[in-house]
Protein backbone atom coordinates (compact mmCIF):
# COMPACT_ATOMS: atom_id res chain seq x y z
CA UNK A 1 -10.97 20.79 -13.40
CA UNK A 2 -10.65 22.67 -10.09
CA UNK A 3 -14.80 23.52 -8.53
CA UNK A 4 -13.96 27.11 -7.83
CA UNK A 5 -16.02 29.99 -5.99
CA UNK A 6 -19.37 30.66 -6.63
CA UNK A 7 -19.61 34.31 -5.69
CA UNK A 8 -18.98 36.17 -9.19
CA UNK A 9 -20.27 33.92 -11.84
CA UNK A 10 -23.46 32.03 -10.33
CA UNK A 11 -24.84 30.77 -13.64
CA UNK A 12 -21.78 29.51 -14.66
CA UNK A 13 -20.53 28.03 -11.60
CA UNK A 14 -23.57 26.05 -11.64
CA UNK A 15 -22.73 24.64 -14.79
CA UNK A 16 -19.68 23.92 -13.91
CA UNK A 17 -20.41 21.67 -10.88
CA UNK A 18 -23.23 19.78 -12.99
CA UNK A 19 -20.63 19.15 -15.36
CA UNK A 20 -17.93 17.47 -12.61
CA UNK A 21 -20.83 15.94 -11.36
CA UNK A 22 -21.22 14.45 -14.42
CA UNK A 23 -18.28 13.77 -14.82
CA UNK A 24 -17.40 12.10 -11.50
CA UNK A 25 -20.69 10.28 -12.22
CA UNK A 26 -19.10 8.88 -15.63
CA UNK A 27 -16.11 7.87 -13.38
CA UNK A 28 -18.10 6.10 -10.73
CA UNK A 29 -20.09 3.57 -12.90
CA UNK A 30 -17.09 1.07 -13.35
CA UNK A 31 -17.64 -2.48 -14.66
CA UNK A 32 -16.18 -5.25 -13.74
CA UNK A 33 -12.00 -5.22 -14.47
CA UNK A 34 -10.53 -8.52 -15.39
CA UNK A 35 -6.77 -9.15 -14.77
CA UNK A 36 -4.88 -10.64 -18.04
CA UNK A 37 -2.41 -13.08 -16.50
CA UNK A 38 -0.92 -16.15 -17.38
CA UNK A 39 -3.79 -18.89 -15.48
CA UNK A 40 -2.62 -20.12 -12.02
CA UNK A 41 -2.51 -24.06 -12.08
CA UNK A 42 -4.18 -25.92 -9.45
CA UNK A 43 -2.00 -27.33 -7.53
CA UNK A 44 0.09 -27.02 -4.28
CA UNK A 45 3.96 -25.95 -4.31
CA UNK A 46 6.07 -28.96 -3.96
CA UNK A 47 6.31 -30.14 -0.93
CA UNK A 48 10.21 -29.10 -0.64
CA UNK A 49 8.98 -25.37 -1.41
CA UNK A 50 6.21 -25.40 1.11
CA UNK A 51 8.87 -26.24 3.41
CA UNK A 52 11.09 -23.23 2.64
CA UNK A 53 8.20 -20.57 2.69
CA UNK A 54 7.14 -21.58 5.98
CA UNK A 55 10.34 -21.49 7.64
CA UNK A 56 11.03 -18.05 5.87
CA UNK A 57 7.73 -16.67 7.33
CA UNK A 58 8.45 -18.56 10.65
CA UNK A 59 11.51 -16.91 11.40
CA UNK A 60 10.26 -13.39 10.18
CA UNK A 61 8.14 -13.81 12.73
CA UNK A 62 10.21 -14.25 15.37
CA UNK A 63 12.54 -11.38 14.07
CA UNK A 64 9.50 -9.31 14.31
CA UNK A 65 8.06 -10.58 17.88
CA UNK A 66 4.60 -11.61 15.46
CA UNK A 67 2.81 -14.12 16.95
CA UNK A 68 0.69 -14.25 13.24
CA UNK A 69 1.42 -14.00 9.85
CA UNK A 70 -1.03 -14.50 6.85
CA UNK A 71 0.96 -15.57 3.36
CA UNK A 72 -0.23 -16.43 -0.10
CA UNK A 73 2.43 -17.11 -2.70
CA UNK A 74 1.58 -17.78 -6.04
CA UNK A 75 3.50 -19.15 -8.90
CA UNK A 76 0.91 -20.18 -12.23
CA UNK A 77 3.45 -22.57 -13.36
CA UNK A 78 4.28 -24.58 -10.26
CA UNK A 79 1.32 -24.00 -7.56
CA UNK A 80 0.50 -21.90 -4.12
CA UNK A 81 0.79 -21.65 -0.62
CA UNK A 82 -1.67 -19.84 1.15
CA UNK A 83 -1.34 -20.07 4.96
CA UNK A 84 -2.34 -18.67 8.51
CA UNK A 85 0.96 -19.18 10.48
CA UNK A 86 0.88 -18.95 14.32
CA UNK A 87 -2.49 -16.99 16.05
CA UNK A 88 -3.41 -16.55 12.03
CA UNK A 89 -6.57 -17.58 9.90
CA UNK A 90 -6.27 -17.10 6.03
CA UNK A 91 -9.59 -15.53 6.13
CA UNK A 92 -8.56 -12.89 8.89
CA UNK A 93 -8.95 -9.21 8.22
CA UNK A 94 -5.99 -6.77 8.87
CA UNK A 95 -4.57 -3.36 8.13
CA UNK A 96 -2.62 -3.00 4.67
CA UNK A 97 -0.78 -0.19 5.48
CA UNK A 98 0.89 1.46 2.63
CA UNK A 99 -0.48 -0.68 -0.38
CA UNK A 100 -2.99 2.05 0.07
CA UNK A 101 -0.75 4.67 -1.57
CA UNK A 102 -0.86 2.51 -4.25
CA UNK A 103 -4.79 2.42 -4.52
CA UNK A 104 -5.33 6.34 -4.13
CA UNK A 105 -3.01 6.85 -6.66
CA UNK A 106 -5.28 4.20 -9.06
CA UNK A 107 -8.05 6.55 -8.07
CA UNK A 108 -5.91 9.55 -9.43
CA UNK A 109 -5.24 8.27 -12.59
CA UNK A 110 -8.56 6.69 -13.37
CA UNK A 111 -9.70 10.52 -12.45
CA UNK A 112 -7.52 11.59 -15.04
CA UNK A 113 -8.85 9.66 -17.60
CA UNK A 114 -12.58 10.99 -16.87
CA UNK A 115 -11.21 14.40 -17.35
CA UNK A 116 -12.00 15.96 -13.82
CA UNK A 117 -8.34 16.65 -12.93
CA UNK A 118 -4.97 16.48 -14.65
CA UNK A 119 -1.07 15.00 -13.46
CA UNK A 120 -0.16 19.17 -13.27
CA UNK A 121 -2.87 19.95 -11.84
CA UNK A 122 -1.47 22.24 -8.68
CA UNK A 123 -3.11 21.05 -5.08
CA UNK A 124 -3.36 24.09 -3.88
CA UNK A 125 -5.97 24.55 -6.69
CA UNK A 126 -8.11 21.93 -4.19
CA UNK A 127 -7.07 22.24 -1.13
CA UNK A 128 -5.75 26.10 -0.48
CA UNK A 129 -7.03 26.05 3.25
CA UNK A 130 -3.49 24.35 3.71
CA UNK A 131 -1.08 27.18 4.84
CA UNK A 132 2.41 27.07 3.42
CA UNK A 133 1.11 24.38 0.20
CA UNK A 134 4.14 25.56 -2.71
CA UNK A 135 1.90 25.69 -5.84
CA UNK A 136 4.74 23.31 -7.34
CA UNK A 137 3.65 20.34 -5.69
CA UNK A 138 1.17 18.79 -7.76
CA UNK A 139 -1.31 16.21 -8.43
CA UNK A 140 0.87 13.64 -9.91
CA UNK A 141 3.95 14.55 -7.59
CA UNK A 142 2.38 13.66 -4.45
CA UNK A 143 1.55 10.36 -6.12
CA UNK A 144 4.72 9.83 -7.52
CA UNK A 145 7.01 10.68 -3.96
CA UNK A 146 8.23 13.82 -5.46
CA UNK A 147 6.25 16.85 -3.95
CA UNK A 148 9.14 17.38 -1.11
CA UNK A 149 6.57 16.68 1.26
CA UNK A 150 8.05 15.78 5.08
CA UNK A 151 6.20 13.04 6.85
CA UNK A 152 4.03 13.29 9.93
CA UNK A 153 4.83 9.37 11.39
CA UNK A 154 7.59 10.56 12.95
CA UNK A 155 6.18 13.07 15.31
CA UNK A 156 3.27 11.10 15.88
CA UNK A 157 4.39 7.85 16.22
CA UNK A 158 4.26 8.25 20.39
CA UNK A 159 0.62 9.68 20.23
CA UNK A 160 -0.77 6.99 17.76
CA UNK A 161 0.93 4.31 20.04
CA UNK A 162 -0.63 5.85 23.29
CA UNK A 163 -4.07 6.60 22.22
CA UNK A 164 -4.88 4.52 19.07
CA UNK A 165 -8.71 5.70 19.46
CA UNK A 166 -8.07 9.19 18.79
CA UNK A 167 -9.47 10.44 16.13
CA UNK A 168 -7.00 12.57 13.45
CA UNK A 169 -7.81 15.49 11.32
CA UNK A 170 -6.57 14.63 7.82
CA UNK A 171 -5.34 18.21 7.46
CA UNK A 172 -3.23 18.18 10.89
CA UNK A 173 -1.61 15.47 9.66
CA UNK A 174 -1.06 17.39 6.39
CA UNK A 175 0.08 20.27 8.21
CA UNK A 176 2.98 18.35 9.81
CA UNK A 177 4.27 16.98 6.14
CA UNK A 178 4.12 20.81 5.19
CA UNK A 179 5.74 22.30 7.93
CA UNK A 180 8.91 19.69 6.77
CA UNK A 181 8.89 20.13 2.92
CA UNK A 182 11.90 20.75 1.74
CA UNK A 183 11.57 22.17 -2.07
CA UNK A 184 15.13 21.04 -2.89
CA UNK A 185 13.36 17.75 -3.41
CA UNK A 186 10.64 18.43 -5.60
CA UNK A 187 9.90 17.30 -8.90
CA UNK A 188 12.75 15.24 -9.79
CA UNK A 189 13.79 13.16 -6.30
CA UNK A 190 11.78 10.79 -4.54
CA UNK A 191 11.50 10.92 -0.57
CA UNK A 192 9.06 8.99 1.88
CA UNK A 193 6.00 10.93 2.89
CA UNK A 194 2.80 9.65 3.99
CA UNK A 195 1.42 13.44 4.73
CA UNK A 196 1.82 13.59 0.67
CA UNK A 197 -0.67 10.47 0.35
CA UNK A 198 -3.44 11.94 2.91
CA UNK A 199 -3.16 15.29 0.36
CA UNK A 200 -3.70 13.33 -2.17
CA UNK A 201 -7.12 12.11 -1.00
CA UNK A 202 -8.28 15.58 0.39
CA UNK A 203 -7.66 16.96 -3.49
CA UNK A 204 -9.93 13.98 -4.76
CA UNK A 205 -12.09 14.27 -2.66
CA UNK A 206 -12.17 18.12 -2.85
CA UNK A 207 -12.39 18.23 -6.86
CA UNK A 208 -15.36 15.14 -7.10
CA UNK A 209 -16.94 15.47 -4.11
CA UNK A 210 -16.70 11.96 -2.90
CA UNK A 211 -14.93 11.11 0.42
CA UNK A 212 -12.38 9.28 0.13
CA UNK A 213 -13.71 5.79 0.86
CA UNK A 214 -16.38 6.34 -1.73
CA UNK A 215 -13.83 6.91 -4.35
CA UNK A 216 -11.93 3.69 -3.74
CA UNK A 217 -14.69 1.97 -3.28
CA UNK A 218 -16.24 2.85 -6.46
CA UNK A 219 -13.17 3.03 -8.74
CA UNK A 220 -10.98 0.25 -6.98
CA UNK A 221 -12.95 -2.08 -5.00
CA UNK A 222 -16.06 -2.61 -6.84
CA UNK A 223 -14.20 -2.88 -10.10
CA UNK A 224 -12.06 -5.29 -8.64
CA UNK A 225 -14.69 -7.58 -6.70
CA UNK A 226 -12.93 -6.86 -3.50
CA UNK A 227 -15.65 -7.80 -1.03
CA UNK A 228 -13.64 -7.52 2.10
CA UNK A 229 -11.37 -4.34 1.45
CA UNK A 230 -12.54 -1.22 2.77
CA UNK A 231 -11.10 2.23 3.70
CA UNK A 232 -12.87 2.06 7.41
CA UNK A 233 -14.15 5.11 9.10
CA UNK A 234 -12.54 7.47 11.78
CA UNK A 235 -14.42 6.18 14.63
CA UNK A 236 -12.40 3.54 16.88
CA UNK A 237 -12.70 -0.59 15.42
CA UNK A 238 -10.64 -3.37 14.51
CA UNK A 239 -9.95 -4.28 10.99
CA UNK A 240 -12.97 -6.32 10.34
CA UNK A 241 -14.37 -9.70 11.83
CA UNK A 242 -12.75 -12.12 12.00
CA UNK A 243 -9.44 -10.04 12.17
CA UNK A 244 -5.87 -10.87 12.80
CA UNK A 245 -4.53 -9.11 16.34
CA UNK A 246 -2.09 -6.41 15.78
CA UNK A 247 0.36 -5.72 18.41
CA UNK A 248 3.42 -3.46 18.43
CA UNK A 249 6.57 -4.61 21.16
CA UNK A 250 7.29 -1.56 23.36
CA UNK A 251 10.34 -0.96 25.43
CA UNK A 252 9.73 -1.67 29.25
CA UNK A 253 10.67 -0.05 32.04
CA UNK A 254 13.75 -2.36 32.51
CA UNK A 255 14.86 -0.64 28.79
CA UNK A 256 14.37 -3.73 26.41
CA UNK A 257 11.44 -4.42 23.95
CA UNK A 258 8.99 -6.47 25.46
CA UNK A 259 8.26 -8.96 22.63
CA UNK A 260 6.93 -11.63 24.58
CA UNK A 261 4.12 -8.96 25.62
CA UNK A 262 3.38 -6.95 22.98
CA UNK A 263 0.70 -3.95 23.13
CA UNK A 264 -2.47 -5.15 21.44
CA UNK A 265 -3.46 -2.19 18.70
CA UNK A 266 -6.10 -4.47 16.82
CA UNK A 267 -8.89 -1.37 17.72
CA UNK A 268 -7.69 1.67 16.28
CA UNK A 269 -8.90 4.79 14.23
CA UNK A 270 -7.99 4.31 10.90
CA UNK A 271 -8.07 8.24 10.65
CA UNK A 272 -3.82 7.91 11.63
CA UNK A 273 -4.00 6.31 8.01
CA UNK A 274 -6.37 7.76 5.67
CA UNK A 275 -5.50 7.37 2.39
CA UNK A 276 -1.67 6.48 2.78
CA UNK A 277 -2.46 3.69 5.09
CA UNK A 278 -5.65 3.15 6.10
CA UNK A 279 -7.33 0.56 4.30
CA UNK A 280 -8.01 -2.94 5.61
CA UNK A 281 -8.38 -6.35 3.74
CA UNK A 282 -7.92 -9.79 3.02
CA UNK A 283 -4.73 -11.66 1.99
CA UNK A 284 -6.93 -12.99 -1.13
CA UNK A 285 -8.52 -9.42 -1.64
CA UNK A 286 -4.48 -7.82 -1.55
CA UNK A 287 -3.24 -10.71 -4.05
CA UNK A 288 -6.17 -9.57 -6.03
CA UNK A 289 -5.66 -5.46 -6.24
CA UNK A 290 -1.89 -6.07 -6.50
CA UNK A 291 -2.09 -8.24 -9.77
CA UNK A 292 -4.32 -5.36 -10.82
CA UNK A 293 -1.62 -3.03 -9.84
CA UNK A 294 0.78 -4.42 -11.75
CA UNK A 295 -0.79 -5.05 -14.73
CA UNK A 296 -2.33 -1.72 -15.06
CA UNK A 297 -5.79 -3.31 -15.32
CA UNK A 298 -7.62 -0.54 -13.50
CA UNK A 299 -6.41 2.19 -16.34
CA UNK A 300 -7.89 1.95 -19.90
CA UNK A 301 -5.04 4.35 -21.15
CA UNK A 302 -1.65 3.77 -22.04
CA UNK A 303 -0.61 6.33 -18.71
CA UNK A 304 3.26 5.53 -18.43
CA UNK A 305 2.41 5.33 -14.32
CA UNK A 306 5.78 3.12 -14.13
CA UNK A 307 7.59 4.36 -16.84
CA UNK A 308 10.71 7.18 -15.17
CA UNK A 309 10.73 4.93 -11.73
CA UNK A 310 13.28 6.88 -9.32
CA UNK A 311 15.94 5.43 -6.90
CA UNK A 312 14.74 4.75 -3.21
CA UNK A 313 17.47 5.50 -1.80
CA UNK A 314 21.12 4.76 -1.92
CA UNK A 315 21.42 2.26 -0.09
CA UNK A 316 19.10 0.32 -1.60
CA UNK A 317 20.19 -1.26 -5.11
CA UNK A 318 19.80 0.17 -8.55
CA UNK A 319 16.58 -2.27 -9.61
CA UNK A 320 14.35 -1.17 -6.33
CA UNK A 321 12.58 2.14 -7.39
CA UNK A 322 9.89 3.75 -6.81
CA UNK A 323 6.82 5.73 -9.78
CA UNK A 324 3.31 5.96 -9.91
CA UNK A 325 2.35 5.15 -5.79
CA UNK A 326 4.47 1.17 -6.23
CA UNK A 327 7.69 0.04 -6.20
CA UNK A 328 9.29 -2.02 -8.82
CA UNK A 329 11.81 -4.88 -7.03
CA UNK A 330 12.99 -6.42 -10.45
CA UNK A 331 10.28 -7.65 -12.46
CA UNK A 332 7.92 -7.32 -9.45
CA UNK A 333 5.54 -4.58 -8.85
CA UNK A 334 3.98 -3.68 -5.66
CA UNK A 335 3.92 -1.95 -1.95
CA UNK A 336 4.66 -2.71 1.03
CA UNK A 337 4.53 -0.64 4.40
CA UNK A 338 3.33 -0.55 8.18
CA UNK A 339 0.89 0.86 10.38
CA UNK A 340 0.78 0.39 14.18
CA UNK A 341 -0.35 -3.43 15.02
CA UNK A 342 0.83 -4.66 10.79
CA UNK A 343 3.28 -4.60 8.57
CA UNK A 344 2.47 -5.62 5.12
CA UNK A 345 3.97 -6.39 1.21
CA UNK A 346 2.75 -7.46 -1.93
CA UNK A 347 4.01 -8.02 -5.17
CA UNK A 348 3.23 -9.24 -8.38
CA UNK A 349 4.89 -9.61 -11.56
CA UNK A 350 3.24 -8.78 -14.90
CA UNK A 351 4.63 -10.85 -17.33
CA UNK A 352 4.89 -14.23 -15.25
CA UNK A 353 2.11 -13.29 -12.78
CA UNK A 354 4.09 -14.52 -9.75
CA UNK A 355 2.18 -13.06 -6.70
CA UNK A 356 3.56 -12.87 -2.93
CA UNK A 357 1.41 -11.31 -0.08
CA UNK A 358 2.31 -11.20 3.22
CA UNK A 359 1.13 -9.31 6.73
CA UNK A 360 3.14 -9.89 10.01
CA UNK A 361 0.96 -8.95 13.41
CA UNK A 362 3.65 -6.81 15.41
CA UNK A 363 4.88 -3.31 13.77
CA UNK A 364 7.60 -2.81 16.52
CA UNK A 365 10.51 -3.72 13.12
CA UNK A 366 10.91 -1.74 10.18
CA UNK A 367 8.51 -1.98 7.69
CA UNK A 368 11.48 -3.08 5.23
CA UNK A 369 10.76 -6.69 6.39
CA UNK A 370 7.30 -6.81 5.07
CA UNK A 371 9.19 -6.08 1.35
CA UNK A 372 12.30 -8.50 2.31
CA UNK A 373 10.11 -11.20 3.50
CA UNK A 374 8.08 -10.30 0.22
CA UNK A 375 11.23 -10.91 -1.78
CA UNK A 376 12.73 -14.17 0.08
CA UNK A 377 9.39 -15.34 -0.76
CA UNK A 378 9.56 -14.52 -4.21
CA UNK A 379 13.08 -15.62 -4.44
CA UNK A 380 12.12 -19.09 -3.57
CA UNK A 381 8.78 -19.30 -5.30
CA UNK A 382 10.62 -18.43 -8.66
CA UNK A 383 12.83 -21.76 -8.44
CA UNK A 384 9.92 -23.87 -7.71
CA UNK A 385 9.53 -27.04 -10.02
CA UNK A 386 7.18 -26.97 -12.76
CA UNK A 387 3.89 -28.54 -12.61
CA UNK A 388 2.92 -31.29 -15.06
CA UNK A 389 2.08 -29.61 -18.72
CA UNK A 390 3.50 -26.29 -17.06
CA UNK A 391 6.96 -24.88 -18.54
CA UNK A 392 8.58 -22.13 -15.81
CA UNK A 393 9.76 -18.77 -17.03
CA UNK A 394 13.25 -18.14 -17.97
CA UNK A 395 13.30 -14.92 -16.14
CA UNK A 396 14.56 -14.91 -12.58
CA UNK A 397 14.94 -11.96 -10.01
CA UNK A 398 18.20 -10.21 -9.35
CA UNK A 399 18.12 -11.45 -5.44
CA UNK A 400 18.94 -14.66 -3.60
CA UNK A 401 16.47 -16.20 -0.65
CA UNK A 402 19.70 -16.42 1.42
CA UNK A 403 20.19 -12.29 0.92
CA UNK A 404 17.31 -11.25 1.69
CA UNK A 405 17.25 -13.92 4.70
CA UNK A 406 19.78 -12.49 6.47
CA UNK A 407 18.65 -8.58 5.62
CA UNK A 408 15.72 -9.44 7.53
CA UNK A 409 17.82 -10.82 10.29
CA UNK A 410 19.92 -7.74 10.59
CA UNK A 411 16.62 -5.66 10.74
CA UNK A 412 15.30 -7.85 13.67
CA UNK A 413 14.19 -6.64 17.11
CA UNK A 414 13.13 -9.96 18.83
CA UNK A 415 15.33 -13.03 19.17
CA UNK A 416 15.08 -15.51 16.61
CA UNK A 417 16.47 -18.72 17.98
C-alpha cells in the first residue's frame, strides 16, 4: 500500500507507516533460498566441446574489439567450462548490465507477496513528483516492458561516454523515458526502456523505504549467498577488486572505430545504471541469481511472472519473448544487456538446468551479442556427450551454433580475422 500524506489524519498515518514498516521488515528477514535443479556432475566438457566454446568466445571477441571475456557454461549431464579468456580472470568483477532488470523485478514480486504493493498498483501513487507519469503505467508494467515508457540511453549515450564520473539523478533519467512514452504501447506491447527499470526502483524504494541497494541486497543477494554482487553507489569506482577492464571502441578522428585502442570506462558511476543496469558481480555469483531466475526460487507463490511472454520484436523469431523483467530464448530463461565498458548474458534452463554466462570487456557492439554468444554457447553445450552414469536430455533448442555464429558476425564492429 501507497505511504500517503500525513497532514489530515496524523494518528492514522502513523499507523500506517508502522504497519509498512512492518511489513517491509517481514520482507527483509529472508532465509537462505536453495535452487532445485538437476545436480551438476563434476567433471570438465569433453575436450572436443571445450574446443568449440573457446573459439566461439574467441571470435566474439574479436567481433566486439574485447580484449577479455569471462564464460561459465554449464551442462549437469556432461560437465563445465569456466574460463578467463584474453586480459580475463574468472574471479574478476564487472558490470552486469541489464540482468539487473531482472533482479528489481524479483524485488517487486517478492514485495508483492509481503503485501506492501500490488502488480496494479499505479506509480504515480509513489512517485507523483514525476511530471507527465500516465496513471496507466503501473507497477507490474514497468516490470513487464509494457508501460510505453521511451528510453533515456539514447540521448545520453554521448554524455555517459564523455564523463563516466558524473553523477545521474535517477529522476532525470526518468524524465527523459517520460518525455518519449508513447501510450499506444501500453499494457499489451512490449518496447525497450531502461527509464521504466530506474522507475521501478524509485516506487520500491518510495513505498518501503529502503534504497534501492538495500532492497536487493536483502531480498536477492543475501537470500541467494551472492557475496560479490552489489548494486554500487553513485560516487565514481570500478566494479570491484579485482575487476575486469571495460572499454568501449570510439570512432577516431580519421572516421573508423578505434578497436585496437579502446576508451578504458572500468571507473564509472553506476548512477547511469541504477536499477536497470547497475549492478556488478561475479561470473559464479550471475550463474547463481540466473538459475534462481529461472526457476522462480526467489518467489514462494505460484506468480505466473513468465506465463503471457510478449514478442521482442519482429524481427526476432516467435520463441524469443520477453515477461516478468527476462527473456525466454526456447527453454532458456534469462537477460542479457550492456552498459558502457560490458556487455553481458545469462541463461538458464529450468527443467535441464543448463546454465551459460558470459561478459565481453568492450560495449562499442550491440548488446545482441552478449544473448547470441549466450545462445551459440548454449547451442553447443546442449550436444555435449554425456558423462559416465549421466543420460542427456531429449530436449534441444530451436537454434544452431552455426546461426547464431554468423548473427554475431553480421553484428560485428572490429575485424575478426
Amino acid at each position: 500500500m501507497p505511504i500517503r500524506s500525513a497532514v489530515r489524519r496524523p494518528v492514522a498515518a502513523v499507523i500506517g507507516v508502522a504497519l509498512v514498516a512492518a511489513l517491509v521488515s517481514a520482507c527483509s528477514a529472508h532465509p537462505h533460498v536453495d535452487v532445485t535443479l538437476p545436480a551438476q556432475v563434476d567433471a570438465a566438457f569433453p575436450d572436443d566441446t571445450q574446443t568449440q566454446l573457446q573459439a566461439a568466445v574467441e571470435f566474439a571477441m574479436a567481433a566486439t574489439g574485447s580484449t577479455g571475456a569471462i564464460v561459465g557454461v554449464w551442462s549437469p549431464w556432461s560437465g563445465e567450462w569456466v574460463a578467463g579468456v584474453g586480459d580475463a580472470s574468472v574471479d574478476d568483477t564487472f558490470r552486469i548490465g541489464e540482468v539487473t532488470r531482472a533482479m528489481i523485478c524479483d524485488v517487486l514480486y517478492e514485495t508483492v507477496e509481503a503485501g506492501v504493493v500490488t502488480l496494479d498498483d499505479p506509480v504515480s501513487e509513489y512517485v507523483g513528483s514525476v511530471e507527465g507519469l500516465s496513471d496507466s503505467v503501473t507497477l507490474g508494467s514497468l516490470c513487464d516492458g509494457t508501460s510505453g515508457l521511451g528510453s533515456y540511453e539514447n540521448s545520453l549515450i554521448g554524455e555517459f561516454l564523455n564523463t563516466p564520473g558524473r553523477v545521474w539523478n535517477a529522476n532525470e533519467l526518468v524524465a527523459y523515458g517520460v518525455g518519449s512514452m508513447e501510450d499506444s504501447l501500453s499494457g499489451s506491447t512490449w518496447s525497450d526502456s531502461d527509464a521504466a527499470y530506474v522507475l521501478l526502483g524509485l516506487a520500491l524504494q518510495k513505498a518501503t523505504g529502503k534504497s534501492p541497494a538495500e532492497l536487493l541486497e536483502d531480498d536477492v543477494f543475501d537470500p541467494l549467498g551472492l557475496e560479490d554482487t552489489s548494486l554500487p553507489g553513485d560516487v565514481a569506482a570500478a566494479a570491484g577488486d579485482p575487476v575486469l577492464t571495460g572499454t568501449v571502441a570510439e570512432v577516431g578522428a580519421d572516421g573508423t572505430l578505434q578497436c585496437s585502442a579502446p576508451t578504458d570506462l572500468t571507473v564509472l558511476s553506476a548512477s547511469m545504471g541504477s536499477t536497470n543496469s547497475g549492478v556488478v558481480s561475479t561470473i559464479d555469483d550471475l550463474a547463481t541469481y540466473t538459475r534462481a531466475l529461472a526457476t522462480g526460487a526467489l518467489v514462494s507463490d505460484d506468480t505466473g511472472r513468465f506465463d503471457n511472454p510478449l514478442s521482442v520484436g519482429s524481427d526476432q523469431p516467435s520463441w524469443f519473448t520477453s515477461a516478468g523483467g527476462a527473456y525466454q530464448a526456447g527453454s532458456l530463461i534469462g537477460q542479457y544487456g550492456s552498459i558502457p565498458g560490458y556487455i553481458t548474458a545469462s541463461f538458464t534452463d529450468p527443467t535441464t538446468g543448463m546454465t551459460v554466462a558470459v561478459v565481453l570487456n568492450d560495449s562499442a557492439a550491440s548488446d545482441l551479442v552478449g544473448a547470441y554468444l549466450a545462445f551459440e554457447l548454449a547451442a553447443i553445450a546442449s550436444k555435449a556427450a554425456a558423462a559416465d552414469g549421466q543420460t542427456a536430455p531429449d530436449a534441444g533448442l530451436p537454434w544452431t551454433a552455426q546461426q547464431y555464429h554468423d548473427a554475431i558476425a553480421a553484428l560485428a564492429v572490429c575485424p575478426t580475422s
